[in-house]
Protein backbone atom coordinates (compact mmCIF):
# COMPACT_ATOMS: atom_id res chain seq x y z
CA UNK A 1 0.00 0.00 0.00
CA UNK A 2 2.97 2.30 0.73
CA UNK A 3 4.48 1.56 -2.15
CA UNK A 4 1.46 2.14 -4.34
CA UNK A 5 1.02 5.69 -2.44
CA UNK A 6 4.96 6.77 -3.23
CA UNK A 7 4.55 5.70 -7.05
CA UNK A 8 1.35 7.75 -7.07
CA UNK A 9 2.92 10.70 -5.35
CA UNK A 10 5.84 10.59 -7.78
CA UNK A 11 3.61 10.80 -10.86
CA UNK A 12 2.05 14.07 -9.49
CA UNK A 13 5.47 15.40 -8.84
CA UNK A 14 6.76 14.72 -12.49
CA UNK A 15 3.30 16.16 -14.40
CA UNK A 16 3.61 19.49 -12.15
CA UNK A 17 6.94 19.42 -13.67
CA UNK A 18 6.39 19.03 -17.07
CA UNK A 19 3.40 21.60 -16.66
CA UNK A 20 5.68 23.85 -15.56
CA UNK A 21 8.06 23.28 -18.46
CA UNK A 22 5.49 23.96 -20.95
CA UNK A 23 4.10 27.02 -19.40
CA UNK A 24 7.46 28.40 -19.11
CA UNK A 25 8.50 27.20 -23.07
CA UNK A 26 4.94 28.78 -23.51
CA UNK A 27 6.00 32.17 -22.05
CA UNK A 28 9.22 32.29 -23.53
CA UNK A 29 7.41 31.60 -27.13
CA UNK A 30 5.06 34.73 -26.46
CA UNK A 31 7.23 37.26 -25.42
CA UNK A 32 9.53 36.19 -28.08
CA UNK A 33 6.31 36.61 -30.71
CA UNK A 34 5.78 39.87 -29.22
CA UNK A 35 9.53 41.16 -29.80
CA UNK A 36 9.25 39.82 -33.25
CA UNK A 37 6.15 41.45 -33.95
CA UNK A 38 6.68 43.97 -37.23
CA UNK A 39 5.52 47.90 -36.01
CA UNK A 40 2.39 49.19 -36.81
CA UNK A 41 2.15 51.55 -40.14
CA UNK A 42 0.18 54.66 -39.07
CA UNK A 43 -0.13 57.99 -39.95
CA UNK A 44 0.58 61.29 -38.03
CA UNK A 45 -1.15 64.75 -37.65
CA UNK A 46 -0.24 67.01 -34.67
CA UNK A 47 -3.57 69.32 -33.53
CA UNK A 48 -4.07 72.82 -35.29
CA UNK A 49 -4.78 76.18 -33.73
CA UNK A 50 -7.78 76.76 -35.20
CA UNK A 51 -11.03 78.91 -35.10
CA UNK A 52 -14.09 77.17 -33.74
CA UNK A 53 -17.77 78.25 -33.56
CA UNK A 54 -20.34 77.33 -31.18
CA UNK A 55 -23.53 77.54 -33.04
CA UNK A 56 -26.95 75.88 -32.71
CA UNK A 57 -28.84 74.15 -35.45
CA UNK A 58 -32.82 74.38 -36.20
CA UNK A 59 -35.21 74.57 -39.28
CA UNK A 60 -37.14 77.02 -39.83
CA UNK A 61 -39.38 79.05 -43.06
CA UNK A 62 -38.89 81.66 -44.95
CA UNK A 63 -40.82 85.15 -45.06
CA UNK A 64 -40.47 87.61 -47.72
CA UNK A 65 -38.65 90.80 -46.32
CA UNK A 66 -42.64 92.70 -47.74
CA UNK A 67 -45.55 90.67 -48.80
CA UNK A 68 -48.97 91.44 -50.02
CA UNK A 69 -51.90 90.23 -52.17
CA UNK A 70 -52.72 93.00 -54.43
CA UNK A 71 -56.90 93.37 -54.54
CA UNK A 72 -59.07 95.72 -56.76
CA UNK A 73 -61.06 98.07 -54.80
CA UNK A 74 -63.89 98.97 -57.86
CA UNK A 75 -65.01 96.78 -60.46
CA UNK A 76 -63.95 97.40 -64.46
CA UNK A 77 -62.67 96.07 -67.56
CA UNK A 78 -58.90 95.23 -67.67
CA UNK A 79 -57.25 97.64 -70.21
CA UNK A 80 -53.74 97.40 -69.65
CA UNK A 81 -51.28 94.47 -67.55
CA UNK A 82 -47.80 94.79 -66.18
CA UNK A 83 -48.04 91.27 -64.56
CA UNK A 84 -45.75 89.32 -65.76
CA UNK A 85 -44.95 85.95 -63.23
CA UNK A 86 -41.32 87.09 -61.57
CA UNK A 87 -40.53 89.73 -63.11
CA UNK A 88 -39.20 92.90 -60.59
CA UNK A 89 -41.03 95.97 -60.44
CA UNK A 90 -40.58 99.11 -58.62
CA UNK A 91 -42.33 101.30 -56.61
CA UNK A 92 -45.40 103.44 -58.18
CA UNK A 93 -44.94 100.58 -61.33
CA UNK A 94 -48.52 100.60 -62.83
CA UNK A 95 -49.31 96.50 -62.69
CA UNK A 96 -52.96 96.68 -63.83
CA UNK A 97 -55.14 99.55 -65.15
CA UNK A 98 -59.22 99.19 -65.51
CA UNK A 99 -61.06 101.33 -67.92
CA UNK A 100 -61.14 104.84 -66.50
CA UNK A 101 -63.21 106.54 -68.95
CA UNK A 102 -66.65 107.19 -66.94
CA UNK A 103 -63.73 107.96 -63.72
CA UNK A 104 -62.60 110.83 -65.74
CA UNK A 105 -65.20 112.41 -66.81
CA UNK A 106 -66.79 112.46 -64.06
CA UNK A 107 -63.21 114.44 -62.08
CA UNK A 108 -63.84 117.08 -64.68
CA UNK A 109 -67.57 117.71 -64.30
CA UNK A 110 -66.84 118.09 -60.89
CA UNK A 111 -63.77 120.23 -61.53
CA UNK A 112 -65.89 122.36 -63.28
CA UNK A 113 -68.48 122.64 -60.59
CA UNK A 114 -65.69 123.46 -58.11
CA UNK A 115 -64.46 126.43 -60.37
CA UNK A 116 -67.92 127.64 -60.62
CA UNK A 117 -67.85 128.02 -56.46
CA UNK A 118 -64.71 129.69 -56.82
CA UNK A 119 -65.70 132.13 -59.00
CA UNK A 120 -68.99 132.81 -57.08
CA UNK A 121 -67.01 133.13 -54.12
CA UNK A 122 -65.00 135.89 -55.21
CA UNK A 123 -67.68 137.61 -56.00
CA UNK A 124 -69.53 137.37 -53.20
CA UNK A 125 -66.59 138.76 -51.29
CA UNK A 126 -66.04 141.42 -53.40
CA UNK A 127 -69.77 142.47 -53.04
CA UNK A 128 -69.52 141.88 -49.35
CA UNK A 129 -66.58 144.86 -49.31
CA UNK A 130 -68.89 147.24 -50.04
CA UNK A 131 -72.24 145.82 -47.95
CA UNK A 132 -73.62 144.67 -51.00
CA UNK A 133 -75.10 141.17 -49.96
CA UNK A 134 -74.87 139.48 -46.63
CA UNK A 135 -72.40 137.79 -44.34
CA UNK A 136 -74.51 134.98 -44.60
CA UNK A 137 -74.46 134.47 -48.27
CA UNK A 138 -70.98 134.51 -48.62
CA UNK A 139 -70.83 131.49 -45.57
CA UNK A 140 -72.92 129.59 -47.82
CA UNK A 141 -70.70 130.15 -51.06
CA UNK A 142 -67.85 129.52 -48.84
CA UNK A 143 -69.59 126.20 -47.40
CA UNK A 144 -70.44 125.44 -51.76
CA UNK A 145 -66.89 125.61 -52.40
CA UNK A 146 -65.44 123.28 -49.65
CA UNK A 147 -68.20 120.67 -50.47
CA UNK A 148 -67.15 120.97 -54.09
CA UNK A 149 -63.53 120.48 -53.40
CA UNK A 150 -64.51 117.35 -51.21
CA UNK A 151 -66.12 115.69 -54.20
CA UNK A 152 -63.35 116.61 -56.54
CA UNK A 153 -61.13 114.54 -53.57
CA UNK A 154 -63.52 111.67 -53.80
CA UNK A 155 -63.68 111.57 -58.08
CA UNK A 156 -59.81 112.18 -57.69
CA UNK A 157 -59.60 108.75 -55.73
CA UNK A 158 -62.06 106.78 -57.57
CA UNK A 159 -60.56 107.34 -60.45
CA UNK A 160 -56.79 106.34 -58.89
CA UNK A 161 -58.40 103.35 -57.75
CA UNK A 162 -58.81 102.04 -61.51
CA UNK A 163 -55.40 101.51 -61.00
CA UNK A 164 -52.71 99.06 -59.15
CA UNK A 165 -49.87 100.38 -58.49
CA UNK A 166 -46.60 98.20 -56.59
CA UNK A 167 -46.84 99.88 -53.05
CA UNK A 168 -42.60 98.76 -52.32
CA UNK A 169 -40.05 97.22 -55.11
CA UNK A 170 -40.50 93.61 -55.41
CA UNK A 171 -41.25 90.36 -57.21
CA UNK A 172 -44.71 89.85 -59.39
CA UNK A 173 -46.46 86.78 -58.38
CA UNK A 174 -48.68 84.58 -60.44
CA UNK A 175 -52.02 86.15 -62.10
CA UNK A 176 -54.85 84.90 -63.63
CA UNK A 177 -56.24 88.62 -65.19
CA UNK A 178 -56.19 88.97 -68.94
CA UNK A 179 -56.61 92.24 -70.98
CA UNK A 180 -60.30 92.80 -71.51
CA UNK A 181 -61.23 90.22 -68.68
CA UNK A 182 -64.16 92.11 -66.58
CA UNK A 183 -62.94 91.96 -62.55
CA UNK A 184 -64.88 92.70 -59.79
CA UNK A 185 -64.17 94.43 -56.47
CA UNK A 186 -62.32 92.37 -53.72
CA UNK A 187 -60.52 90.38 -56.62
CA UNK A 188 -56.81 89.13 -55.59
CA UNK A 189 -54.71 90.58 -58.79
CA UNK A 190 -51.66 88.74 -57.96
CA UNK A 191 -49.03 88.91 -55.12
CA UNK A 192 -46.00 90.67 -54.49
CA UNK A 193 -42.81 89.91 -52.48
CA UNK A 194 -39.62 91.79 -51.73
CA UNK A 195 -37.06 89.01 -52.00
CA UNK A 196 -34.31 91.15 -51.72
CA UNK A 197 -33.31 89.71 -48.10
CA UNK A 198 -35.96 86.92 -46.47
CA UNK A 199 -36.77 86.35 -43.06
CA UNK A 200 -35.63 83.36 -41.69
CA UNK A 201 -38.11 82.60 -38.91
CA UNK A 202 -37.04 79.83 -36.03
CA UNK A 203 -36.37 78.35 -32.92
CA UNK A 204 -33.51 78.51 -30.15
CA UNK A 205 -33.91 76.25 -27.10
CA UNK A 206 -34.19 78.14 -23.57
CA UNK A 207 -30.68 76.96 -22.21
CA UNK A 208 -28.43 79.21 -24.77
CA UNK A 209 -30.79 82.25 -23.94
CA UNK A 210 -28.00 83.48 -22.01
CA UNK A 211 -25.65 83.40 -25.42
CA UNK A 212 -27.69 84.44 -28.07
CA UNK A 213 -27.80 88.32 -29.46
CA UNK A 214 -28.56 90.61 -32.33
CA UNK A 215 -26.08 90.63 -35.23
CA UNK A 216 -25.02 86.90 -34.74
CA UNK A 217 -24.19 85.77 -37.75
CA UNK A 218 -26.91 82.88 -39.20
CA UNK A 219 -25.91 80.45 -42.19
CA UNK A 220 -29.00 78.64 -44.01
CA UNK A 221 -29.31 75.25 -46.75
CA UNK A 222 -31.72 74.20 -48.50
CA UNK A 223 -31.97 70.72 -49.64
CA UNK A 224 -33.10 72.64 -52.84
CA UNK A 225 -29.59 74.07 -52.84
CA UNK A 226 -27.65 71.49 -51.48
CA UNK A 227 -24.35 73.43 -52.76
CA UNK A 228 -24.98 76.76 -51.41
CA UNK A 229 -25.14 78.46 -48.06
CA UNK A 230 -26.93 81.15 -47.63
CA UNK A 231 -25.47 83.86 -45.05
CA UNK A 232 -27.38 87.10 -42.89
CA UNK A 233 -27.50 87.78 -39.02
CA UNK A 234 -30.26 87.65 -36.39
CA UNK A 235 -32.12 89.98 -36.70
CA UNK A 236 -35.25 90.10 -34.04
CA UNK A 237 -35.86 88.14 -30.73
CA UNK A 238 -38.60 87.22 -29.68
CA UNK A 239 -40.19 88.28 -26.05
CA UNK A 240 -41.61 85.46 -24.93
CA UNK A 241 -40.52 81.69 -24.57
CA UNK A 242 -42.75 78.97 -25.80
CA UNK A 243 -43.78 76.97 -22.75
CA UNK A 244 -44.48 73.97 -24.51
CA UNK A 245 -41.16 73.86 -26.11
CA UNK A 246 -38.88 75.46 -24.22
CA UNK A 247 -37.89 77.50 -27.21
CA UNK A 248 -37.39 81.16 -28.12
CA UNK A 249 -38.75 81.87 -31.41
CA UNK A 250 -36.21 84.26 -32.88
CA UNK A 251 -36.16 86.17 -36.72
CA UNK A 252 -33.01 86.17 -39.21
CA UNK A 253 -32.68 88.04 -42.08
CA UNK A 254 -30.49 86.15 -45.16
CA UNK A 255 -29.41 88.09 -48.11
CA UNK A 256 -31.16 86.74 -51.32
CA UNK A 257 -29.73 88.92 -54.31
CA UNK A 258 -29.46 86.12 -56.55
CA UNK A 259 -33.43 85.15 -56.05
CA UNK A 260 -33.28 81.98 -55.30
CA UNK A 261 -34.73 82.28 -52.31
CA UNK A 262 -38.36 81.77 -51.84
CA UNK A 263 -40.90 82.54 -49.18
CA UNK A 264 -42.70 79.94 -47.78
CA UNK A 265 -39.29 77.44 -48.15
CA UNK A 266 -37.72 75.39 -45.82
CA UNK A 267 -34.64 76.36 -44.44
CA UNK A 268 -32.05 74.17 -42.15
CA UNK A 269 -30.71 76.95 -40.34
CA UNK A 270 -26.90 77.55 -38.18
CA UNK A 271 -26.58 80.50 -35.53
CA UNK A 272 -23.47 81.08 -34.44
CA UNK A 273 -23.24 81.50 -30.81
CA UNK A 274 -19.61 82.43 -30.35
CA UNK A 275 -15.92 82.54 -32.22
CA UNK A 276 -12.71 81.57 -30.21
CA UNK A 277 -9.23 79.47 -31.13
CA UNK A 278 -9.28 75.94 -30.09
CA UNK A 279 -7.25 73.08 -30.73
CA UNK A 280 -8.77 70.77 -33.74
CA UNK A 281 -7.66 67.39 -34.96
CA UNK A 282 -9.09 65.27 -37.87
CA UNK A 283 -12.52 63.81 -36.24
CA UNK A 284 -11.17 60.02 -38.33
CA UNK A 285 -8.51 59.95 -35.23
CA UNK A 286 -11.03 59.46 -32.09
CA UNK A 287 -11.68 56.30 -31.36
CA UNK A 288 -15.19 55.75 -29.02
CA UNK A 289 -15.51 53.28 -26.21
CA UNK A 290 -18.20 53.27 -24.06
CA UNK A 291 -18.27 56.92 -22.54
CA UNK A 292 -14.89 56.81 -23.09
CA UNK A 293 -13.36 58.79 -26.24
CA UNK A 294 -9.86 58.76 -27.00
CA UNK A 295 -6.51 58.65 -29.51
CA UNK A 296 -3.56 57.64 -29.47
CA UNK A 297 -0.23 59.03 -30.35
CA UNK A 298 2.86 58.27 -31.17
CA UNK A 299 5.86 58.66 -29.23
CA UNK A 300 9.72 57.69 -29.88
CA UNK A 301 8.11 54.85 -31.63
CA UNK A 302 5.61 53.35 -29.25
CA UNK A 303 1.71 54.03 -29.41
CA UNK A 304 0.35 55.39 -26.46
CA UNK A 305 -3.81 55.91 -25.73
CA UNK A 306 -4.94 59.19 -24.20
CA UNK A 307 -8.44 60.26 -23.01
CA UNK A 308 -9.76 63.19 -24.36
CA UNK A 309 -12.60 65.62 -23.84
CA UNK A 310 -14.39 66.97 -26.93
CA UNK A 311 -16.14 70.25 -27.87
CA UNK A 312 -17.54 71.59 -31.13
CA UNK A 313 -17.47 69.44 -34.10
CA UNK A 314 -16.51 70.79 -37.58
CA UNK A 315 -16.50 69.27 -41.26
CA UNK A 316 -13.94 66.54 -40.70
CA UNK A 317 -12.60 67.73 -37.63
CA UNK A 318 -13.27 68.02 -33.71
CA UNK A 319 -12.36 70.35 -31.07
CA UNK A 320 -10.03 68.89 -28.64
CA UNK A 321 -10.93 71.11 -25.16
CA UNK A 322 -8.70 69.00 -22.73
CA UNK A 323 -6.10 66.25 -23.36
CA UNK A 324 -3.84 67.48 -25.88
CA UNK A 325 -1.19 69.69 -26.45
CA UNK A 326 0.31 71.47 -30.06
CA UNK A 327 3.10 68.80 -30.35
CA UNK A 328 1.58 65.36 -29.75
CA UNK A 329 1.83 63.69 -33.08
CA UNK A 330 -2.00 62.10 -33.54
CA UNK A 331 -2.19 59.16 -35.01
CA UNK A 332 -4.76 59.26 -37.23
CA UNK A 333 -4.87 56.02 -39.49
CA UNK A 334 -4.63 52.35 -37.96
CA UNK A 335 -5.74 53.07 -34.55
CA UNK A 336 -8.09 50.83 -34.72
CA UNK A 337 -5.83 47.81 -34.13
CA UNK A 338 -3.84 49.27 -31.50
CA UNK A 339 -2.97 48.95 -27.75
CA UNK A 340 -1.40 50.91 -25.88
CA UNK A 341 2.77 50.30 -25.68
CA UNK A 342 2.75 48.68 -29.54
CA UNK A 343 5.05 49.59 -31.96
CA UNK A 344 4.54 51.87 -34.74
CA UNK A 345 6.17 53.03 -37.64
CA UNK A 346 4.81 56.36 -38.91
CA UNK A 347 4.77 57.68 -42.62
CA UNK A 348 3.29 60.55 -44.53
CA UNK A 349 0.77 60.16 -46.58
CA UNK A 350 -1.04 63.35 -47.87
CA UNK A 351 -4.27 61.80 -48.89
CA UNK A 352 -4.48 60.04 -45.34
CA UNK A 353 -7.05 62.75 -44.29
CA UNK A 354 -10.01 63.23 -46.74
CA UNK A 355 -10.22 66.96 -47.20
CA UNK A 356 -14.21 67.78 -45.90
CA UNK A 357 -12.91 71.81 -44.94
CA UNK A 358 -14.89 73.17 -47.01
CA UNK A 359 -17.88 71.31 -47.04
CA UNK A 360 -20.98 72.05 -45.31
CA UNK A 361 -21.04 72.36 -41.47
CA UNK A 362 -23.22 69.81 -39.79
CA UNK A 363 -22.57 70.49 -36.44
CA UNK A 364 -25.17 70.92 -33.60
């Protein structure tokens, strides 16, 4: 039984042995693999000085700058037309004229008529001068001529209102009137719109209340435009906040002197808050884990992660607000299959970085 026990104690004594062997071979075989392990290709870009913009991001609809539906006040014929779908008129342009005939003849009868007071007027004063007729005769001329100049007022404006004219410069909406066509009173004409500059009319939320103020600058897009921005500055702000929203409703005006611009369109619209210089680095360089965000950088050779703490977001780039300083070399392609301590062997490659500079901003 002894025996059997030592044998048996033996064998346990000579496999911890050879386990230990072949951990240790193991080991050596690893940490020889990791010496022989070829450095990491990556590529390099140290952080830019750089001006960043805090801005906030809504949608809103556009307003042209002066807007009205032009309406006949009398009814007529149509004798003459200046409507022409958006084409630009000025102020005073004549855009319709009804047949004035009856109008105008019936100004001079009543031009006439206040002549004739006139006339009888002066006479009566001149009379008066010498006690000829009464005090109260010349009244009642007097009170004949004011009531005659009254209804050459009222013939003056009925016969002005045969005519449209465009109360401010703008653009001539669509129009349905034809020369000869017979329109009625209260009839909509057409419209008309100064597009020169449009109101851009939107939405802040309540926390940046504290940031926001006339002249800011605003940017617009339109996904009818997707190549152009559109640029102006707040302009209005509103006095009240929204209590449903949380929102102050807020007015920009954009400049639209190439008319493209039209009310009634949606707008995506960017108010810059603030300006200030910031570091920035290429936004392909942070890598994401959990709530952790981070890059990695190269130094003497050797990889190394570092936790960073973003800010405003650009085309292509990010704002690096702690974490970083001017001189750390970023490593900006292959981080993805790096740890911290591994090798790398940086190179330069210029198209490493897709240029997005000078695309649109999408930032929020």
């Amino acid at each position: 039984m002894l025996k059997q026990w030592l044998i048996g104690l033996v064998m346990v004594v000579i496999a911890a042995g050879a386990a230990f062997t072949y951990r240790s071979m193991d080991s050596d075989k690893a940490a020889q693999s990791d010496r022989e392990r070829p450095a990491s290709v990556v590529n390099t870009r140290t952080p830019e000085l750089d001006t960043v913009r805090d801005v906030v991001k809504a949608v809103g609809n556009l307003k042209a700058l002066d807007a009205v539906e032009l309406t006949t006040e009398i009814s007529g014929r149509a004798v003459a037309l200046n409507l022409k779908t958006g084409r630009r008129v000025e102020q005073g342009d004549v855009l319709l004229r009804l047949d004035d005939r009856q109008a105008r003849a019936d100004l001079k009868v009543i031009a006439a008529q206040l002549a004739d007071a006139r006339r009888k007027l002066e006479r009566a004063r001149s009379l008066r001068s010498n006690n000829s007729i009464s005090q109260a005769q010349v009244d009642e001329l007097l009170t004949a001529v004011d009531v005659a100049e009254a209804q050459r007022q009222a013939a003056q404006v009925r016969l002005e209102n045969h005519r449209i004219e465009a109360p401010f410069a703008g653009v001539v909406g669509l129009s349905d009137i034809s020369i000869g066509a017979y329109v009625t009173a209260g009839t909509t004409v057409t419209t008309l719109d100064n597009t020169e500059r449009m109101e851009l009319n939107f939405a802040i939320p309540e926390r940046f209340l504290g940031q926001v103020g006339l002249g800011q600058q605003v940017g617009g897009t339109s996904p009818a435009f997707p190549d152009t921005r559109f640029s102006g500055e707040l302009a209005e702000l509103g006095t009240r906040i929204n209590e449903l929203s949380r929102t102050l409703p807020v007015r920009a005006l954009l400049d639209n002197s190439d008319g493209k611009l039209r009310p009634g369109q949606f707008i995506s619209a960017t108010l810059t808050l603030r300006e200030r210089q910031a570091l920035v680095i290429p936004e392909q360089a942070v890598m994401i884990r959990g709530d952790e965000q981070y890059v990695f950088v190269a130094e003497d050779g050797i990889a190394r992660r570092i936790s960073v703490v973003l800010g405003s977001r650009m085309p292509g780039r990010v704002e690096v607000a702690e974490g970083l300083a001017l001189e750390d070399a970023v490593i900006v392609t292959g981080q993805d299959r790096l740890s911290s301590g591994n090798r790398v062997r940086v190179v330069d490659e210029d198209n490493a970085i897709p240029d997005n500079r000078f695309a649109l901003p999408t930032e929020s």
